[in-house]
N, C-alpha and C. Protein backbone atom coordinates (compact mmCIF):
# COMPACT_ATOMS: atom_id res chain seq x y z
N UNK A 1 148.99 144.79 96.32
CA UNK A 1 147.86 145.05 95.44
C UNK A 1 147.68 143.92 94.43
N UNK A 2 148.92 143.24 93.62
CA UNK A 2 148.38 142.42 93.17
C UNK A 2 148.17 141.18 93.32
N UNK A 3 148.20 140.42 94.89
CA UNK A 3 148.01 139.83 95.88
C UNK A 3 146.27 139.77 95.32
N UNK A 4 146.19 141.22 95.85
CA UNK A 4 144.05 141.31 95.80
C UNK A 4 143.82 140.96 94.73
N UNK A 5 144.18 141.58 93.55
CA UNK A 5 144.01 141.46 92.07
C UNK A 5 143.59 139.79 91.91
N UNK A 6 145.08 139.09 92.07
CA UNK A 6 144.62 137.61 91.73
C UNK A 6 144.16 136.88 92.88
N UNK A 7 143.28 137.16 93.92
CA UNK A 7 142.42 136.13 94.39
C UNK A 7 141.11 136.80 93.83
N UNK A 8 140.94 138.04 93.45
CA UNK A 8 139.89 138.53 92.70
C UNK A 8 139.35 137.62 92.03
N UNK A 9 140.28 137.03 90.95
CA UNK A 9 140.25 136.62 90.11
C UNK A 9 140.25 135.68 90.00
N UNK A 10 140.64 135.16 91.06
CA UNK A 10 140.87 133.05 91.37
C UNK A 10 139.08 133.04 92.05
N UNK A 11 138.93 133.76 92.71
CA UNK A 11 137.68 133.87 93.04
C UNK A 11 136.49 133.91 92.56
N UNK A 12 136.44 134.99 91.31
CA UNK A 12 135.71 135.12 90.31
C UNK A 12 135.79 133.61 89.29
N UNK A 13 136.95 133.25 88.48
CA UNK A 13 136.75 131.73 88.02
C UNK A 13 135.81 131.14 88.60
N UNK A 14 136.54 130.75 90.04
CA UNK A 14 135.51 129.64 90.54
C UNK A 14 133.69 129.98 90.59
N UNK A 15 133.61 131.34 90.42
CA UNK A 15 131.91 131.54 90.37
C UNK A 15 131.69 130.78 89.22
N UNK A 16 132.90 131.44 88.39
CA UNK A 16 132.19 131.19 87.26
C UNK A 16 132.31 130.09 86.55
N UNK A 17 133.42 129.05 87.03
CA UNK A 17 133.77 127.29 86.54
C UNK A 17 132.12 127.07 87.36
N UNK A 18 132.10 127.29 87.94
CA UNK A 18 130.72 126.92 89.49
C UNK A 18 129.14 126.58 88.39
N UNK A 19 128.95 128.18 88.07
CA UNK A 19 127.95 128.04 86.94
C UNK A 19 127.82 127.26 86.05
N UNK A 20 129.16 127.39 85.41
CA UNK A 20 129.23 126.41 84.50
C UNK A 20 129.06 125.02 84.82
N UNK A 21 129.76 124.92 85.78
CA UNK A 21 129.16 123.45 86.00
C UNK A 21 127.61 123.07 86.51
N UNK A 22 127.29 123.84 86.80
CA UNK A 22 125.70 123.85 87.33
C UNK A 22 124.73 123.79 86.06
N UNK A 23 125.14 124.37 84.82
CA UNK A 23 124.72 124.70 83.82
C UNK A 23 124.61 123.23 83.50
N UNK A 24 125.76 122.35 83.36
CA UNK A 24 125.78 121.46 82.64
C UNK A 24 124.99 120.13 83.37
N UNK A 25 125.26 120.37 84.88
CA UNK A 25 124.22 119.20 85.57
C UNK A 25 122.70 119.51 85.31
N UNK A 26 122.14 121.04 85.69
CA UNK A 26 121.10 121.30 84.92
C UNK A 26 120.30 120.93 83.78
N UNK A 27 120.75 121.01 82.71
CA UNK A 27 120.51 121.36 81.22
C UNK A 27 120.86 120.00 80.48
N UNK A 28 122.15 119.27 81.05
CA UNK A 28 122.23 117.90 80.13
C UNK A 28 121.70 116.72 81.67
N UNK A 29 121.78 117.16 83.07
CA UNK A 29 121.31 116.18 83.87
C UNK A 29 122.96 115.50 84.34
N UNK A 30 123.90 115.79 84.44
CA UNK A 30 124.94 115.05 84.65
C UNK A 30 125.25 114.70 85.81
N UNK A 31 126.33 114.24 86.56
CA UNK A 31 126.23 113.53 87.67
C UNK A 31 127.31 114.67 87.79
N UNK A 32 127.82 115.32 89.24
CA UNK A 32 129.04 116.36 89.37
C UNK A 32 130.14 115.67 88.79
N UNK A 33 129.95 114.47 89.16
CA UNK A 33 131.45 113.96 89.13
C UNK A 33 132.02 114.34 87.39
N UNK A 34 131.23 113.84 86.67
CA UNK A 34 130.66 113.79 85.27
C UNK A 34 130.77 115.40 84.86
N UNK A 35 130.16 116.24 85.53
CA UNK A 35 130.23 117.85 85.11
C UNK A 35 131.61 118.47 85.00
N UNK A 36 131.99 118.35 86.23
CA UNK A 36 133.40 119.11 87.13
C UNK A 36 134.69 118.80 86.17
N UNK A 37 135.24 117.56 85.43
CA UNK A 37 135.94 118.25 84.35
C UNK A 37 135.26 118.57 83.01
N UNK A 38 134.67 118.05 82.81
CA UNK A 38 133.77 119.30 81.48
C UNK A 38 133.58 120.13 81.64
N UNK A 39 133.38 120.74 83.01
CA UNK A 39 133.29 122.39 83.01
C UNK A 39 134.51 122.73 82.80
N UNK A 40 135.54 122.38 83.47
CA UNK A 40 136.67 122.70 83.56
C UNK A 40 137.09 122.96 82.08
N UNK A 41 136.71 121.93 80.99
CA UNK A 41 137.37 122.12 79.66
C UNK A 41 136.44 123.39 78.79
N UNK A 42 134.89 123.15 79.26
CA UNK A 42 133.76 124.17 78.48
C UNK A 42 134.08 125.39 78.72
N UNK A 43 134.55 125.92 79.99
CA UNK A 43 134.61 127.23 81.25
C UNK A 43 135.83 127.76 80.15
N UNK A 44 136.55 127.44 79.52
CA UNK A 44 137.63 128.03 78.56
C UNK A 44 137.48 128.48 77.39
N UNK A 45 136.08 127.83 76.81
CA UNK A 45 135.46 128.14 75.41
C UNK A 45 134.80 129.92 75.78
N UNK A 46 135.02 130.59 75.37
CA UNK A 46 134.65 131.59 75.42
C UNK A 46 133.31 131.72 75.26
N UNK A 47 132.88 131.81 74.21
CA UNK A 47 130.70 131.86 74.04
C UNK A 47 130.24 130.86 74.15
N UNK A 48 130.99 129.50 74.58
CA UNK A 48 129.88 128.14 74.91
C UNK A 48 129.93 128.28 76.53
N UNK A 49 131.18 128.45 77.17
CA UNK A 49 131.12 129.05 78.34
C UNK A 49 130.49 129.58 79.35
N UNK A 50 130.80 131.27 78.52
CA UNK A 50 129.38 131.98 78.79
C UNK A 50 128.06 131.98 78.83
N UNK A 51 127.54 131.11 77.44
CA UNK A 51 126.37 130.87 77.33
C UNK A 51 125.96 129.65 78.81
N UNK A 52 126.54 128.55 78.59
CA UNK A 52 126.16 127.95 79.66
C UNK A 52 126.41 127.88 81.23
N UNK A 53 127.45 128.89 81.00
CA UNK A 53 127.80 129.26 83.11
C UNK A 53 126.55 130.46 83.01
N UNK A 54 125.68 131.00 82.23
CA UNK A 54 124.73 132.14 82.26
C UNK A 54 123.69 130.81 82.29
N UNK A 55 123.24 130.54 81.49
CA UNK A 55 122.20 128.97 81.79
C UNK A 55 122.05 128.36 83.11
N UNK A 56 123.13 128.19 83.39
CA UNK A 56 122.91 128.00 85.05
C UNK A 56 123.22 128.69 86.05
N UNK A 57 123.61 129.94 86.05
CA UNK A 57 123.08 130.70 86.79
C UNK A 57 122.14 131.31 87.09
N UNK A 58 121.23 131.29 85.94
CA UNK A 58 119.76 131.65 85.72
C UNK A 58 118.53 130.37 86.19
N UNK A 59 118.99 129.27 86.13
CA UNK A 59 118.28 128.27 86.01
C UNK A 59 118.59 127.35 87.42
N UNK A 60 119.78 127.09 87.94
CA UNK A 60 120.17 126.43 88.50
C UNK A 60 120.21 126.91 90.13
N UNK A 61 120.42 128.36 90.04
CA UNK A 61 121.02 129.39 90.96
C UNK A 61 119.68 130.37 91.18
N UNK A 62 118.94 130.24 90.24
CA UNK A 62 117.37 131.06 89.95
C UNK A 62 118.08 132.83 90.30
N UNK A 63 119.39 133.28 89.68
CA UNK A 63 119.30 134.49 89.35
C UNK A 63 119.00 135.17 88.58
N UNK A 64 118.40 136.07 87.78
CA UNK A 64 117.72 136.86 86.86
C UNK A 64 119.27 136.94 86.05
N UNK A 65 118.70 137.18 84.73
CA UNK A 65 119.45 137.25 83.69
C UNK A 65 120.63 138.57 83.58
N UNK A 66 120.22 139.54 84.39
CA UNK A 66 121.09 140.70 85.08
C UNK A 66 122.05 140.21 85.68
N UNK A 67 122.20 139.40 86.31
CA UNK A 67 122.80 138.91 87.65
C UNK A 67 124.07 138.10 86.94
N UNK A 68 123.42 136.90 86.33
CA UNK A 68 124.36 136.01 85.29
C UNK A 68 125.32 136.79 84.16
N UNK A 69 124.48 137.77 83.64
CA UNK A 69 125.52 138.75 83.11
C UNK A 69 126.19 139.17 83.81
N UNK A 70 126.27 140.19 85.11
CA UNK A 70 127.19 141.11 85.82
C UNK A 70 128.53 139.82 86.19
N UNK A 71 128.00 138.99 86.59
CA UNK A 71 128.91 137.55 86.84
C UNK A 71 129.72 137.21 85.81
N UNK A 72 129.93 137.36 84.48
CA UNK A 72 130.84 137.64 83.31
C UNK A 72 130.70 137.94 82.54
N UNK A 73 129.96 139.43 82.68
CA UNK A 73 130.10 140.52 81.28
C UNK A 73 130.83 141.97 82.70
N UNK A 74 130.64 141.60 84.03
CA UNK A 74 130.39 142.78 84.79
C UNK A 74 132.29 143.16 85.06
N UNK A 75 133.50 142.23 85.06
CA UNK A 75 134.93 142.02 84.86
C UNK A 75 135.18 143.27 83.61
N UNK A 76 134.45 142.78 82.68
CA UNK A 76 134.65 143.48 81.27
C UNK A 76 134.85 145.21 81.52
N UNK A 77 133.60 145.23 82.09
CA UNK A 77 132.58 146.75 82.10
C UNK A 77 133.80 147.28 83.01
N UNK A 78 133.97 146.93 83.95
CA UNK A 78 134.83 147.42 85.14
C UNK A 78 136.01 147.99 84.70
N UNK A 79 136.77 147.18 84.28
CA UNK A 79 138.22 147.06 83.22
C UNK A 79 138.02 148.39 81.88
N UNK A 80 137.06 148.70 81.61
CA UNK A 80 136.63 149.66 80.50
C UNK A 80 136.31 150.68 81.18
N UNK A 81 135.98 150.84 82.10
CA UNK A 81 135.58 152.30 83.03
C UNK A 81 136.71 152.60 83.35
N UNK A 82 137.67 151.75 84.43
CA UNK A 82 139.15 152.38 84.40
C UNK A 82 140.00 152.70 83.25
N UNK A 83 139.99 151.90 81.92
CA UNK A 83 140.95 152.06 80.88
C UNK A 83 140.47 153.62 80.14
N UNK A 84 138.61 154.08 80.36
CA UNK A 84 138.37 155.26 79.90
C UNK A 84 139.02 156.23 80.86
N UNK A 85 138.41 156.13 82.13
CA UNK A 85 139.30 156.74 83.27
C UNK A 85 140.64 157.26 82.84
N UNK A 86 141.10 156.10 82.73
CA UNK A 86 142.44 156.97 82.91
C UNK A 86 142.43 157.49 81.29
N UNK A 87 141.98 157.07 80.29
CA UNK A 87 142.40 157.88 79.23
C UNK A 87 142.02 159.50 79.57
N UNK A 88 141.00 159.69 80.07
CA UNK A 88 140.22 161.07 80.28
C UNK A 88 141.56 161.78 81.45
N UNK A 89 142.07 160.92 82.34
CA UNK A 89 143.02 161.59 82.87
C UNK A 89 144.19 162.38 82.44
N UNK A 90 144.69 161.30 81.50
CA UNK A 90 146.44 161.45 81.07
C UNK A 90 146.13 162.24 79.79
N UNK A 91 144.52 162.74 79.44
CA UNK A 91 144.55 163.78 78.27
C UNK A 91 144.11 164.90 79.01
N UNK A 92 143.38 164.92 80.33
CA UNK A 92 143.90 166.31 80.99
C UNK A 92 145.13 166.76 81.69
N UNK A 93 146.00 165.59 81.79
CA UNK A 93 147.50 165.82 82.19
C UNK A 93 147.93 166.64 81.40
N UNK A 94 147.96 166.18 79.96
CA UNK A 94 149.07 166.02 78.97
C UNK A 94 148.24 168.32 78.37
N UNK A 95 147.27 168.39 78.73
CA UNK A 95 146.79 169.78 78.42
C UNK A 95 147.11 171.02 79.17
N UNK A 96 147.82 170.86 80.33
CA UNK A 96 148.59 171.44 81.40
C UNK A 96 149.78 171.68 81.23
């Protein structure tokens, strides 16, 4: 299981280093070569990140602004449905 977990997740990065770098050839015009480690260093900034792996996914990728969110706000949401989940569980356990 956590085999799946982290290619999930190696998987998901790369969408999202991906955007980001698309963002930045987009929006400043860069050459890949030129993008690919700046994304690499931007893709770590948390809200410059986001903002610009969402910039080019919207722009670059022409997905709707839904889409660029679910792509890294949609990890978040997921992770919060199970952590409620199970709280709602282990407080009908614990009432038994």
């Amino acid at each position: 299981m956590q085999s799946i977990v982290f290619i999930a997740y190696l998987v998901l990065g790369l969408f999202q280093l991906a955007a980001v770098m698309a963002g930045l050839e987009d929006w400043v015009g860069l050459h890949w070569i030129i993008a690919a480690p700046l994304a690499l260093f931007i893709a770590y900034m948390p809200l410059i990140g986001t903002v610009i792996g969402m910039f080019g996914a919207v722009t670059a990728w022409h997905w709707s602004w839904l889409e660029a969110g679910g792509l890294f706000f949609g990890p978040f949401l997921v992770i919060a449905v199970i952590a409620m989940g199970a709280g709602v569980l282990e407080n009908f356990s614990n009432r038994s």
